[in-house]
Protein backbone atom coordinates (compact mmCIF):
# COMPACT_ATOMS: atom_id res chain seq x y z
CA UNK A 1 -40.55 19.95 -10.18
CA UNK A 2 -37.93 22.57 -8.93
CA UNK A 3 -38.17 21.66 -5.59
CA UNK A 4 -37.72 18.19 -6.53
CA UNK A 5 -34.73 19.30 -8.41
CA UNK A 6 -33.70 21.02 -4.94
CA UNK A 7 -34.17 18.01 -3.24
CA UNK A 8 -32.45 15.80 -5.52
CA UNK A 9 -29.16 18.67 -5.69
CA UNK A 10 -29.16 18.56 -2.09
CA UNK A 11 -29.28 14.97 -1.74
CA UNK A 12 -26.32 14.09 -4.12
CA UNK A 13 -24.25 17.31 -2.37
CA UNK A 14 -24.92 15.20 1.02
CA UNK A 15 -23.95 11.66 -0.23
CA UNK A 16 -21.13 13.42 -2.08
CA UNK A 17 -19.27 14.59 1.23
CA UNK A 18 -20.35 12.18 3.42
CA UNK A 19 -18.58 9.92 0.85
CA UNK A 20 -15.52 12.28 0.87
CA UNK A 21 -15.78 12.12 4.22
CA UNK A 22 -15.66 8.36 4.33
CA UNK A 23 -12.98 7.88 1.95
CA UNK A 24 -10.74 10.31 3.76
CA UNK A 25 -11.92 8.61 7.15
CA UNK A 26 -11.18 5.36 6.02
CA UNK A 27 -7.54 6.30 4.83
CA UNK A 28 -6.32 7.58 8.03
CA UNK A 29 -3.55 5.80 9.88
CA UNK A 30 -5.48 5.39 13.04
CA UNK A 31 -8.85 3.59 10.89
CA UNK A 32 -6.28 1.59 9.55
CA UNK A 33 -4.76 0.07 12.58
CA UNK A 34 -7.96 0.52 14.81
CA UNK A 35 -8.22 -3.68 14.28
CA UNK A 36 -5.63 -5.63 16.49
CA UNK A 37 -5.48 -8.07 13.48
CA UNK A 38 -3.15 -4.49 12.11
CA UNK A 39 -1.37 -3.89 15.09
CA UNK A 40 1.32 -6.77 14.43
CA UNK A 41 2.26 -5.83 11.26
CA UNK A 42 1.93 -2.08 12.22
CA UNK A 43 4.35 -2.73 15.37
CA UNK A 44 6.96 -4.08 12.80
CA UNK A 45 6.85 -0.81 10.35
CA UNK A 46 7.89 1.42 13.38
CA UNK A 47 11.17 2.63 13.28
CA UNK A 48 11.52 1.87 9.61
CA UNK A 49 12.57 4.27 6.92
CA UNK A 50 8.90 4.72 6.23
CA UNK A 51 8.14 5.52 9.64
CA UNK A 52 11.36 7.81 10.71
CA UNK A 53 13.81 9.01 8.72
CA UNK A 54 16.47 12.20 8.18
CA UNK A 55 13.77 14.00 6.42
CA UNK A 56 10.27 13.73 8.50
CA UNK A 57 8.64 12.66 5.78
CA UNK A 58 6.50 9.67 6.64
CA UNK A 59 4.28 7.23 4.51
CA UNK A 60 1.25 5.87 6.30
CA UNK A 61 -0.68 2.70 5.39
CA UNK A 62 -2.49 3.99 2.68
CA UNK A 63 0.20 5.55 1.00
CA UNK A 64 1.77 2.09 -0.15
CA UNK A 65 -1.85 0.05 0.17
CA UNK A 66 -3.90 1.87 -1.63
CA UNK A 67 -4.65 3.72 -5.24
CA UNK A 68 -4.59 7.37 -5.32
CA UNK A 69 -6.52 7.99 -8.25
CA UNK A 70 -10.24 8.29 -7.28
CA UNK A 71 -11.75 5.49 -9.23
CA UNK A 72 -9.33 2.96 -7.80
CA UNK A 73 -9.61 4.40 -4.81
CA UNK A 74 -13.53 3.93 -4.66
CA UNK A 75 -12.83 0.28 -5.99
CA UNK A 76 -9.81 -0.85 -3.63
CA UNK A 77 -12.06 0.73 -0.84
CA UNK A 78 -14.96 -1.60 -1.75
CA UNK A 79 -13.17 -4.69 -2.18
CA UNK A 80 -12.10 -3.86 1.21
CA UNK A 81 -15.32 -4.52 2.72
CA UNK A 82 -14.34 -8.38 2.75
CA UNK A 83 -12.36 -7.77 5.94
CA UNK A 84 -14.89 -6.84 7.45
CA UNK A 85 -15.79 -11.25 7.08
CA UNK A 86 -12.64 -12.09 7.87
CA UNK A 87 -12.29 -9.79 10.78
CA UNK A 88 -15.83 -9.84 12.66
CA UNK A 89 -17.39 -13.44 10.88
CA UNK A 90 -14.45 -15.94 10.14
CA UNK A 91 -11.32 -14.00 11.84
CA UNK A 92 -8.42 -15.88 9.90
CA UNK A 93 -5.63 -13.53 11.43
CA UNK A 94 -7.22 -12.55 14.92
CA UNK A 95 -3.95 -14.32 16.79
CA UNK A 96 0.10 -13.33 15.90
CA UNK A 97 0.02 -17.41 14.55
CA UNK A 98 -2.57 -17.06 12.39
CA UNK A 99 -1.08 -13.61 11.17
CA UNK A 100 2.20 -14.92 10.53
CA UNK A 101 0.24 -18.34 8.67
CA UNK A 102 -1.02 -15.84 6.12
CA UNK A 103 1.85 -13.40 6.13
CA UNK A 104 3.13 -14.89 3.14
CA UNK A 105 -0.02 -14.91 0.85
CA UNK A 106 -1.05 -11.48 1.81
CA UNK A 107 2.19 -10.11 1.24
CA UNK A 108 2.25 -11.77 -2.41
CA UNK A 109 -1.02 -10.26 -3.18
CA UNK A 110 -0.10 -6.91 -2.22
CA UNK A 111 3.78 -7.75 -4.42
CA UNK A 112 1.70 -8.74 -7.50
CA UNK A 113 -0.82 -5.87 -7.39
CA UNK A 114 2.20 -3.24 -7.17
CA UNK A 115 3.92 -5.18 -9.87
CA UNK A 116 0.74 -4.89 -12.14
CA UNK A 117 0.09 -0.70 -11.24
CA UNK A 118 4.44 -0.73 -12.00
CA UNK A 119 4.28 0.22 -8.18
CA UNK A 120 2.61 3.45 -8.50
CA UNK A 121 1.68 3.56 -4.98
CA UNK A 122 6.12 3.89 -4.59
CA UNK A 123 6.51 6.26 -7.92
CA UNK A 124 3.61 8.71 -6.10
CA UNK A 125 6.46 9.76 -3.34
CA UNK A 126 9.32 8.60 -5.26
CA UNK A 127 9.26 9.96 -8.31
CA UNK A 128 12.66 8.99 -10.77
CA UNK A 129 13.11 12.30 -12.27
CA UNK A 130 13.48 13.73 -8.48
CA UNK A 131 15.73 11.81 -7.74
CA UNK A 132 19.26 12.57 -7.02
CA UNK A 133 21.67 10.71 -8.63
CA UNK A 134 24.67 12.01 -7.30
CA UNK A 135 23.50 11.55 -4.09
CA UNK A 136 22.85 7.71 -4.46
CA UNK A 137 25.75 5.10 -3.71
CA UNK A 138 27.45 3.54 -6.95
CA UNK A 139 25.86 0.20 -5.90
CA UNK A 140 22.43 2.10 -6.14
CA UNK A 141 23.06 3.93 -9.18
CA UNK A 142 24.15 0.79 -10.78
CA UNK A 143 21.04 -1.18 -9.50
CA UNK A 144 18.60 1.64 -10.53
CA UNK A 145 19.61 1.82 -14.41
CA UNK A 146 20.11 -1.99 -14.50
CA UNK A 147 16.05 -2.15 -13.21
CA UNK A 148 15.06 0.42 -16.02
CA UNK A 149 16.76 -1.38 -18.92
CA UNK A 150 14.93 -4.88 -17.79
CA UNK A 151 11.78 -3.05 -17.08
CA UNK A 152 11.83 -3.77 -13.57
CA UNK A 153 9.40 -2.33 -11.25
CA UNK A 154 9.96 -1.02 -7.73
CA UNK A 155 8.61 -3.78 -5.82
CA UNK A 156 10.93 -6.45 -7.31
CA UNK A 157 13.95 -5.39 -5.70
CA UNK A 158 12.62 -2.97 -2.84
CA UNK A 159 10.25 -5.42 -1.03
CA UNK A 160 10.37 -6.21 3.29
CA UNK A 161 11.42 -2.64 3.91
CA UNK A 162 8.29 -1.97 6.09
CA UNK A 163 7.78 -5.46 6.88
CA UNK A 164 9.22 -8.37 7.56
CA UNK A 165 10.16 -10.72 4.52
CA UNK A 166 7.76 -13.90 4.97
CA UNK A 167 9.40 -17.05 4.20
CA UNK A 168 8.62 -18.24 0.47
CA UNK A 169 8.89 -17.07 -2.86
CA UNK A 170 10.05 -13.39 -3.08
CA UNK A 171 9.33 -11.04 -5.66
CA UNK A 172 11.90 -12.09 -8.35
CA UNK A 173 10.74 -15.65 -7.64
CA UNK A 174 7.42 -14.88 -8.32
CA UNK A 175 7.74 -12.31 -10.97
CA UNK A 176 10.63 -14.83 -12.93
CA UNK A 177 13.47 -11.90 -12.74
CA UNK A 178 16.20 -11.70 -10.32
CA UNK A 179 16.30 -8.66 -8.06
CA UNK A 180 19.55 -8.02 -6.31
CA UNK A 181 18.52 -5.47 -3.45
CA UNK A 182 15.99 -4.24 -0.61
């Protein structure tokens, strides 16, 4: 029975990291842009404020794209596994044209699943009570505390700063408010 219990310990320990491992594999810039189908909307990102910017601090894919907490994490990383059909199986955006087809569709999905996590993905590098005020413009400061008192979320006004807007409904269009800036 105790080696059993040995065995079993040890087992879990090894699925354990190699499932750490996987996760933090997974999450890495060059896994995410390893498929071509990532390079075009990768190639548009660099050079943006994400990218490069006065203080070298840089968000990769995963910091906007994915959960951080570990359950949501797991979760987004299964439900995942479906472009692994629609990259290998039934490639629906293995050419630039059928990228920019679906641009609009997959950029609403990602729009309405920051809306619904109040764009935590944003609020886990920007956090509000970091933030400078003084340093932001009056147009800003006006902007931010006019978003707080309608409950606005980050992605209704900050949206196509990484990538490029796709033609369609926006944000405020789809979310029924109006949001004034990018």
């Amino acid at each position: 029975m105790l080696v059993l219990l040995m065995g079993l310990f040890v087992f879990s320990v090894s699925v354990g990291i190699s499932g750490a491992y996987v996760l933090a594999h997974t999450s890495t810039e060059e896994f995410c842009v390893s498929c071509h189908e990532m390079s075009y909307n990768f190639a548009e990102y660099k050079g943006t404020i994400h990218d490069t910017n006065r203080t070298g601090v840089r968000a990769i894919c995963t910091n906007c794209h994915v959960p951080h907490e570990p359950g949501p994490l797991v979760w987004a990383k299964i439900k995942a596994t479906k472009d692994l059909y629609y990259t290998y199986i039934s490639p629906s955006i293995d050419t630039p044209e059928k990228f920019e087809a679906k641009r609009a569709e997959m950029a609403q999905r990602v729009w309405r699943e920051m809306k619904e996590s109040d764009s935590h993905q944003c609020r886990s590098c920007h956090r509000a009570d970091k933030m400078s005020v003084d340093l932001q413009s009056e147009k800003a400061k006006a902007r931010h505390a006019k978003g707080k008192a309608e409950g606005l979320t980050c992605i209704e006004c900050h949206f196509a700063i990484a990538h490029k807007e796709p033609a369609g409904p926006g944000p405020a269009e789809l979310f029924g408010k109006k949001a004034e800036a990018k």
